[in-house]
Protein backbone atom coordinates (compact mmCIF):
# COMPACT_ATOMS: atom_id res chain seq x y z
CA UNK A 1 42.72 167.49 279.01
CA UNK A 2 39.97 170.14 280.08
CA UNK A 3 36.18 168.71 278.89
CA UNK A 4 35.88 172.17 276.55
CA UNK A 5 39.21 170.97 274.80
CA UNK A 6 37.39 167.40 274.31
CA UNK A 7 34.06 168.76 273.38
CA UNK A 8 35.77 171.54 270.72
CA UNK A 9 38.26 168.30 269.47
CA UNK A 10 35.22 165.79 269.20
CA UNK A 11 32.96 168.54 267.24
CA UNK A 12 35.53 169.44 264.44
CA UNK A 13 36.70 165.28 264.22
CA UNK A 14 40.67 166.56 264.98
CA UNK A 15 41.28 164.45 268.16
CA UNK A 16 40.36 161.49 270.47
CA UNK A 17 37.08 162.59 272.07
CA UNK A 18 34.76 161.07 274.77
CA UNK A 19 33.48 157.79 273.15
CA UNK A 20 36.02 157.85 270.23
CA UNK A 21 37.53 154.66 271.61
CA UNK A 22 35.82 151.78 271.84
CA UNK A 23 36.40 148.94 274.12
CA UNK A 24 38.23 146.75 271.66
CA UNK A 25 40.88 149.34 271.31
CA UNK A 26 39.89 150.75 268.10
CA UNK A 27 38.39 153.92 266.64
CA UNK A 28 34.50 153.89 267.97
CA UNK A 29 31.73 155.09 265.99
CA UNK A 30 31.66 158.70 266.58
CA UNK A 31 34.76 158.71 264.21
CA UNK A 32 33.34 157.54 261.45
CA UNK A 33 29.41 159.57 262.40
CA UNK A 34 31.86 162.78 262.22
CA UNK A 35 34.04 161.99 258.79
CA UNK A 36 30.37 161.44 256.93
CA UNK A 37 29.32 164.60 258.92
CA UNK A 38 32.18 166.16 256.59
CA UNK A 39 30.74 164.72 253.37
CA UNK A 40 28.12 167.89 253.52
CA UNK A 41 30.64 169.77 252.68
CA UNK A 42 31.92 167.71 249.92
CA UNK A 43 28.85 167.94 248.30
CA UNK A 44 28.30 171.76 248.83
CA UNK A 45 31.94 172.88 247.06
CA UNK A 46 30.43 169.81 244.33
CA UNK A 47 27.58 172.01 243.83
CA UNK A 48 29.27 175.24 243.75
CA UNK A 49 31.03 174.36 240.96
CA UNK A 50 28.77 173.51 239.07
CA UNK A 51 26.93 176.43 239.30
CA UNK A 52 29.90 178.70 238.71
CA UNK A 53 30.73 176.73 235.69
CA UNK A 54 27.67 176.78 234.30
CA UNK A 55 27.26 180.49 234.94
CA UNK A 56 31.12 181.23 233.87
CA UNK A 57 30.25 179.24 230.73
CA UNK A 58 27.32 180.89 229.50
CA UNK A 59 28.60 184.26 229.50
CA UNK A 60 31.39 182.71 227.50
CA UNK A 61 34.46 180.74 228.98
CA UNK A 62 35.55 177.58 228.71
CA UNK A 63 35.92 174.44 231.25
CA UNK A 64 39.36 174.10 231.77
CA UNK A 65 39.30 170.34 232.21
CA UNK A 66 39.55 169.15 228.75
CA UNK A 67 37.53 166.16 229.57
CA UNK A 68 34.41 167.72 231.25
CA UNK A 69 34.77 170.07 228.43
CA UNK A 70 34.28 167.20 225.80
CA UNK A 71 31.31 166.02 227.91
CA UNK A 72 29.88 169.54 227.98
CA UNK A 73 30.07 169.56 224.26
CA UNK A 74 28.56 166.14 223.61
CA UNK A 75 25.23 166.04 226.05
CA UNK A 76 25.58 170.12 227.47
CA UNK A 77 24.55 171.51 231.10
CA UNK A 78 23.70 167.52 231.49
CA UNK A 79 27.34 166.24 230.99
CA UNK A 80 28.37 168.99 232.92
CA UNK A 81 26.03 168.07 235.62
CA UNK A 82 26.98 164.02 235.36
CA UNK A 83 30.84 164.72 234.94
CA UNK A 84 30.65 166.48 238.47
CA UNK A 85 28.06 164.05 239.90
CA UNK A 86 30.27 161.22 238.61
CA UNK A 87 33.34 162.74 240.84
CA UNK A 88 31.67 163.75 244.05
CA UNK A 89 29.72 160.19 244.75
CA UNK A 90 32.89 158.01 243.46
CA UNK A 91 34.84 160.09 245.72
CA UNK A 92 32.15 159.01 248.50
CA UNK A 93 32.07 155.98 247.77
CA UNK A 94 35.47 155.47 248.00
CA UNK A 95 35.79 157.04 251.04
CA UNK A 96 33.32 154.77 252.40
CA UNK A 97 35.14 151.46 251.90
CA UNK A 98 38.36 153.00 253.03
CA UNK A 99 36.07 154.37 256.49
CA UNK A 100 35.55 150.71 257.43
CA UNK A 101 38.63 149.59 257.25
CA UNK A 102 40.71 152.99 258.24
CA UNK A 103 38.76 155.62 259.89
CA UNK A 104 41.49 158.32 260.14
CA UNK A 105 42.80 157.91 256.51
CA UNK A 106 39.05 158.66 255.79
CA UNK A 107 38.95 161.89 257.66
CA UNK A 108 42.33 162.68 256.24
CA UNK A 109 40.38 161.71 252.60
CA UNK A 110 37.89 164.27 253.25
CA UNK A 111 39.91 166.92 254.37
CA UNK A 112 42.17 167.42 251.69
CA UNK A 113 38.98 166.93 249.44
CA UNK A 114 37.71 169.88 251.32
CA UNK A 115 40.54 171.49 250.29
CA UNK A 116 41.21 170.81 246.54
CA UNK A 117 37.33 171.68 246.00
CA UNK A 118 37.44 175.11 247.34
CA UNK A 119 40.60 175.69 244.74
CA UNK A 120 37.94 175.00 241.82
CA UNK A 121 35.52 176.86 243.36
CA UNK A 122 37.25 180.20 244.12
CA UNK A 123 39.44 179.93 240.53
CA UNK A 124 35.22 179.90 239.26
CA UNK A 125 34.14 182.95 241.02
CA UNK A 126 36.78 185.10 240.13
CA UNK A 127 36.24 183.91 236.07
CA UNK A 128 32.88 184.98 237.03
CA UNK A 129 33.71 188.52 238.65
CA UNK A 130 36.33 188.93 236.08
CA UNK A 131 34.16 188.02 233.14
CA UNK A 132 30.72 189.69 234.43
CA UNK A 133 32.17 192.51 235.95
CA UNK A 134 35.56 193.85 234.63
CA UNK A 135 35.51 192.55 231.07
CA UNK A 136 31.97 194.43 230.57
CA UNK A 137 33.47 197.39 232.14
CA UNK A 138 32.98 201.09 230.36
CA UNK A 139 35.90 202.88 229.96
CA UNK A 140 35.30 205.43 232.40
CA UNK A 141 35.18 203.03 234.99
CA UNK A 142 38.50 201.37 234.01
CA UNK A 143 40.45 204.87 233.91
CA UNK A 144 38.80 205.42 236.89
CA UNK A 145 39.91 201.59 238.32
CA UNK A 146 43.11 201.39 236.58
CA UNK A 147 43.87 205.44 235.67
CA UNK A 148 44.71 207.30 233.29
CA UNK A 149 47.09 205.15 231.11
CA UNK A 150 44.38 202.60 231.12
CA UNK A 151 42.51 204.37 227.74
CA UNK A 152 46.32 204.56 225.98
C-alpha cells in the first residue's frame, strides 16, 4: 500500500494506518485519538439541532419527538436545551466505555451517529425554509413559484 493511501486511510479513521497496531497485536492508540477526533462532529449536528428547533419552534412548529416536546412544555428553551444535552454526552459516554474495550465498534458507533444526526438536522432546516420562507409567501410570488393555478 502506497504511504498517500496510508496517510488519506489514517486521517479519515477507515483503515489500518502507520502506528494503528500496536505491538501486542491490538488496535494502538491512534484508533481510539481518531474515533474521539469524530466526537466534534457529534457535538456540532447536537448543536444544530438545537438551534433549528428552537428557531423552527418560535415561528410556530412543533418538536416532533413527543417526549422533548413534553420537556419543552414543562421547563421551555431549557428542557429543550437539557433533552439534547442529555442525548449527545450519554451517547459519549457510552461510546467511551465501549472504545476501551472495542475500538472499531466505537468508530462504527460514531459513524452511524454522524449519520442519524444530520437526518434531524436537515428535516429542521427545511421546517425552517418552509415555514420562514414559503408559508409567509405573497401570492404573487407563489403564482409566480407555483403558476397560475396556484391563486385557484
Amino acid at each position: 500500500m502506497s504511504t498517500l493511501v496510508q496517510t488519506r486511510s489514517s486521517l479519515l479513521g477507515l483503515g489500518a494506518g502507520p502506528g494503528d497496531l500496536g505491538l501486542r497485536g491490538g488496535v494502538g492508540r491512534a484508533l481510539r485519538w481518531r474515533v474521539r477526533r469524530w466526537y466534534e462532529w457529534v457535538l456540532i449536528l447536537g448543536v444544530l439541532d438545537i438551534m433549528l428547533t428552537w428557531c423552527v419552534m418560535e415561528l410556530g412548529a412543533e418538536e416532533a419527538n413527543q417526549v422533548a416536546a413534553a420537556v419543552v412544555r414543562m421547563f421551555g428553551p431549557a428542557g429543550l436545551l437539557m433533552t439534547k444535552a442529555v442525548g449527545v454526552i450519554g451517547f459519549i459516554a457510552m461510546c467511551e466505555l465501549v472504545l476501551r474495550r472495542k475500538p472499531t465498534i466505537a468508530r462504527m458507533m460514531v459513524f452511524v451517529a454522524i449519520g442519524i444526526g444530520i437526518v434531524p438536522v436537515v428535516v429542521g432546516l427545511l421546517t425552517f425554509m418552509e415555514v420562514r420562507w414559503y408559508a409567509k409567501m405573497p401570492e404573487y410570488w407563489a403564482a409566480l413559484w407555483w403558476g397560475p393555478t396556484a391563486l385557484r
